[in-house]
Protein backbone atom coordinates (compact mmCIF):
# COMPACT_ATOMS: atom_id res chain seq x y z
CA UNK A 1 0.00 0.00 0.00
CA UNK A 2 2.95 2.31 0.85
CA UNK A 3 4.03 2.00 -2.57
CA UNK A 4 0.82 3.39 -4.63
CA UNK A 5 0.71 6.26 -2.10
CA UNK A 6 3.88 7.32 -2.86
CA UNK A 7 3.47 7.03 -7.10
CA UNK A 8 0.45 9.20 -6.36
CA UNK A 9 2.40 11.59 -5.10
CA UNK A 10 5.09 11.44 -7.28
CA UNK A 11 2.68 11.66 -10.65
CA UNK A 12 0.95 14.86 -8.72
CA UNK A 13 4.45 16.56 -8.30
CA UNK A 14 5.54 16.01 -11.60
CA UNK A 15 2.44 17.45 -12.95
CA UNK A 16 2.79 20.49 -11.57
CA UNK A 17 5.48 21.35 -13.30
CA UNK A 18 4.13 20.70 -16.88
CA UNK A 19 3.20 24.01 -17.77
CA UNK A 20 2.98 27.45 -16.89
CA UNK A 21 1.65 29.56 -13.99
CA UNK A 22 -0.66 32.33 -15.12
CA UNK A 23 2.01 34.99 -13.76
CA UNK A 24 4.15 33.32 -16.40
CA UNK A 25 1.63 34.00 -18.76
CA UNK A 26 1.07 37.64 -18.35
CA UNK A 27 4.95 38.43 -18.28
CA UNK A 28 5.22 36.90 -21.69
CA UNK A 29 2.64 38.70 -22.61
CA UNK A 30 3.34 41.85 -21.43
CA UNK A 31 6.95 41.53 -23.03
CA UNK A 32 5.31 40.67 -25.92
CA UNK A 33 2.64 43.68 -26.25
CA UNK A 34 5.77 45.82 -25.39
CA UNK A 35 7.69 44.44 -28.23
CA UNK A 36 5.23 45.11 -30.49
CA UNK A 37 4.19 48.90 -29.35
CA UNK A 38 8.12 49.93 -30.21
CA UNK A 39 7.86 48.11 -33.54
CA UNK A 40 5.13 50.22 -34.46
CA UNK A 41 6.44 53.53 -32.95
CA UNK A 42 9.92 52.60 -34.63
CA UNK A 43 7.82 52.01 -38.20
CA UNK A 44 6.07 55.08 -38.44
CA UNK A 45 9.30 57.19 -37.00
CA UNK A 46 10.81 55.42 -40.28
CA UNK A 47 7.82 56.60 -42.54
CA UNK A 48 8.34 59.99 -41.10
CA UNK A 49 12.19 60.36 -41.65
CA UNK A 50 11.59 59.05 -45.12
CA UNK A 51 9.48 62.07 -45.45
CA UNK A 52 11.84 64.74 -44.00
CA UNK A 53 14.70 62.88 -46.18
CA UNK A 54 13.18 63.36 -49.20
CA UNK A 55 12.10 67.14 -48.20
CA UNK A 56 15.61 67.38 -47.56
CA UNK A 57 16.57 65.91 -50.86
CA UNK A 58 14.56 68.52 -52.80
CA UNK A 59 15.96 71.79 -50.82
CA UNK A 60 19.32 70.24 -51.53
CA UNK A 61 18.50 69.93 -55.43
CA UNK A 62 16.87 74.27 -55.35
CA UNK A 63 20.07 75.06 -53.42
CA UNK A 64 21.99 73.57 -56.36
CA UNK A 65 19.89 75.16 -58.98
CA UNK A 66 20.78 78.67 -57.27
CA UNK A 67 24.34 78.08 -56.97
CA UNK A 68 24.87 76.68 -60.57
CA UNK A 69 22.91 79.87 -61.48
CA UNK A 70 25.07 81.95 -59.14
CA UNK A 71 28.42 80.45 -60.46
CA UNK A 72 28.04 80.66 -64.03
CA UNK A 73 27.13 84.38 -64.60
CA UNK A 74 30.16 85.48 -64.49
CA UNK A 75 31.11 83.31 -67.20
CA UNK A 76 30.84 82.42 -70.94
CA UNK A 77 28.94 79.05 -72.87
CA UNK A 78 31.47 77.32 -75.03
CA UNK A 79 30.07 73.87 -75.33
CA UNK A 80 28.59 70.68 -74.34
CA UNK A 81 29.84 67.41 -73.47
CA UNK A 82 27.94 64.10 -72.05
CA UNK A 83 29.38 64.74 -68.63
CA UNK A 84 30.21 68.34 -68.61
CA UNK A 85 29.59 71.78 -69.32
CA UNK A 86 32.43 73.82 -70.53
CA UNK A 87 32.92 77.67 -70.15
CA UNK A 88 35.41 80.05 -69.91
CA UNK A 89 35.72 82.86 -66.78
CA UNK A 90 34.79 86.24 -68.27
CA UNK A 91 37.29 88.37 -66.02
CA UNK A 92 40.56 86.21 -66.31
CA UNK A 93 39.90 83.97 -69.92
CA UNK A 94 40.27 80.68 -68.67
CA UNK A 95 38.37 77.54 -69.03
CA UNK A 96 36.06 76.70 -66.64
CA UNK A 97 33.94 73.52 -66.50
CA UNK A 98 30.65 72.31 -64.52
CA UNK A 99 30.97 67.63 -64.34
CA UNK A 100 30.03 65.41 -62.92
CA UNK A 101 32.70 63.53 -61.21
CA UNK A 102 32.94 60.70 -58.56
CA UNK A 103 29.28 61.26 -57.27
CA UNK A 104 29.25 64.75 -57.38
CA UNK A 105 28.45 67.56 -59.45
CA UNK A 106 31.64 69.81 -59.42
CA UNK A 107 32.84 73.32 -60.73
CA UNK A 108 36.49 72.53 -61.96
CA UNK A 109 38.41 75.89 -62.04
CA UNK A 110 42.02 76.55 -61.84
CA UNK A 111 43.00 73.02 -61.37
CA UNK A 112 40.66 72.42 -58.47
CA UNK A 113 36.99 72.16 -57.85
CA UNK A 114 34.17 73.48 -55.95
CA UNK A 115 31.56 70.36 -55.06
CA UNK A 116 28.02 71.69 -55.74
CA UNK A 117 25.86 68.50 -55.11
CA UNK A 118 26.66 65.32 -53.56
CA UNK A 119 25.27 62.08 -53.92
CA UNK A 120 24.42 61.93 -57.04
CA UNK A 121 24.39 58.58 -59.14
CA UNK A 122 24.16 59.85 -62.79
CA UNK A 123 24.55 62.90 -64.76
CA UNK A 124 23.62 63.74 -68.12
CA UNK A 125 24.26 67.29 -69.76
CA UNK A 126 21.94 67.91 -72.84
CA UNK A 127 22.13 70.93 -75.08
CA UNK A 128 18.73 71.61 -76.40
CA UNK A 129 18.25 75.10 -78.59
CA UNK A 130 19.76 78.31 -76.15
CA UNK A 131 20.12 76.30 -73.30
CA UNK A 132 21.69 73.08 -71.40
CA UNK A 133 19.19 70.37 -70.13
CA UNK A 134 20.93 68.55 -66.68
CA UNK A 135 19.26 65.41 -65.93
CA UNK A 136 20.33 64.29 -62.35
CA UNK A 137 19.66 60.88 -60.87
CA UNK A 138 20.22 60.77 -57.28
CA UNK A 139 21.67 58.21 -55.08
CA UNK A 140 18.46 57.40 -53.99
CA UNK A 141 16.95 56.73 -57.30
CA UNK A 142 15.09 59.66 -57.63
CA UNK A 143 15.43 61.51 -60.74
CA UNK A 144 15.03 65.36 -61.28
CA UNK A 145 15.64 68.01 -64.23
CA UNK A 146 16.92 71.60 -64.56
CA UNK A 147 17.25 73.75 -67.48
CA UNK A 148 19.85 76.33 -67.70
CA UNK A 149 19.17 78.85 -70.15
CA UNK A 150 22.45 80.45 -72.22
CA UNK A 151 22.91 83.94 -71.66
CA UNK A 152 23.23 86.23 -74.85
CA UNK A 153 26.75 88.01 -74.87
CA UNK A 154 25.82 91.73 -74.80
CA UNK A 155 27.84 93.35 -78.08
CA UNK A 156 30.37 95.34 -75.63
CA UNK A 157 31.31 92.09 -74.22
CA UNK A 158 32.60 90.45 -77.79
């Protein structure tokens, strides 16, 4: 008889250990509600520093657009090439050149250059009619156009 008890209570201790308590329960998921509240805070951050990124991105390409505009009037349109604009200076006669180069769009002047955008993938410089079409593709696959329009040499400049 001594023998039965004691199975009996050796089958009802090792059933208590066969699952979980209910505290055990709630911790995992609490942890686990946690865990997913900072996945979704941490995925719409992303969605709105995509946003701001790309607004970025844009005020970068206008600030380009105004310096290219700002650097070349004080000189004179020779010609186009595939990956380059060339000029030459007005005040001292020498060549001056607008490339792209190494993920950049530089000014080359002198023998060294002024970066005027960065992180660019691709460059194309077009001459259409009185002005020079610059197709930009950006590192991040977005692509975007700007047209800069010739200036006509005044006669007492020739």
């Amino acid at each position: 008889m001594e023998k039965s008890f004691s199975r009996s209570k050796k089958n009802r201790s090792q059933n208590n250990y066969l699952g979980f308590t209910l505290t055990e329960c709630l911790l995992a998921l609490l942890v686990l509600s946690v865990i997913c509240i900072l996945f979704s805070a941490s995925v719409k951050h992303g969605s709105v520093v995509t946003k701001r990124l790309k607004s970025e991105r844009k005020k970068e390409w206008h600030i380009f657009m105004i310096q290219l505009e700002n650097e070349l009037k004080d000189c004179r349109y020779e010609k186009t090439q595939n990956d380059k604009i060339i000029l030459r200076n007005k005040r001292n006669n020498k060549t001056v050149w607008i490339e792209y180069k190494l993920g950049k769009l530089v000014k080359v002047e002198n023998g060294g250059y002024h970066p005027l955008l960065t992180d660019v993938k691709q460059a194309i410089f077009i001459e259409e009619n009185n002005s020079v079409k610059i197709k930009v593709t950006l590192e991040n696959n977005e692509n975007v156009t700007t047209k800069w329009i010739i200036p006509k040499e005044k006669e007492n400049e020739k």
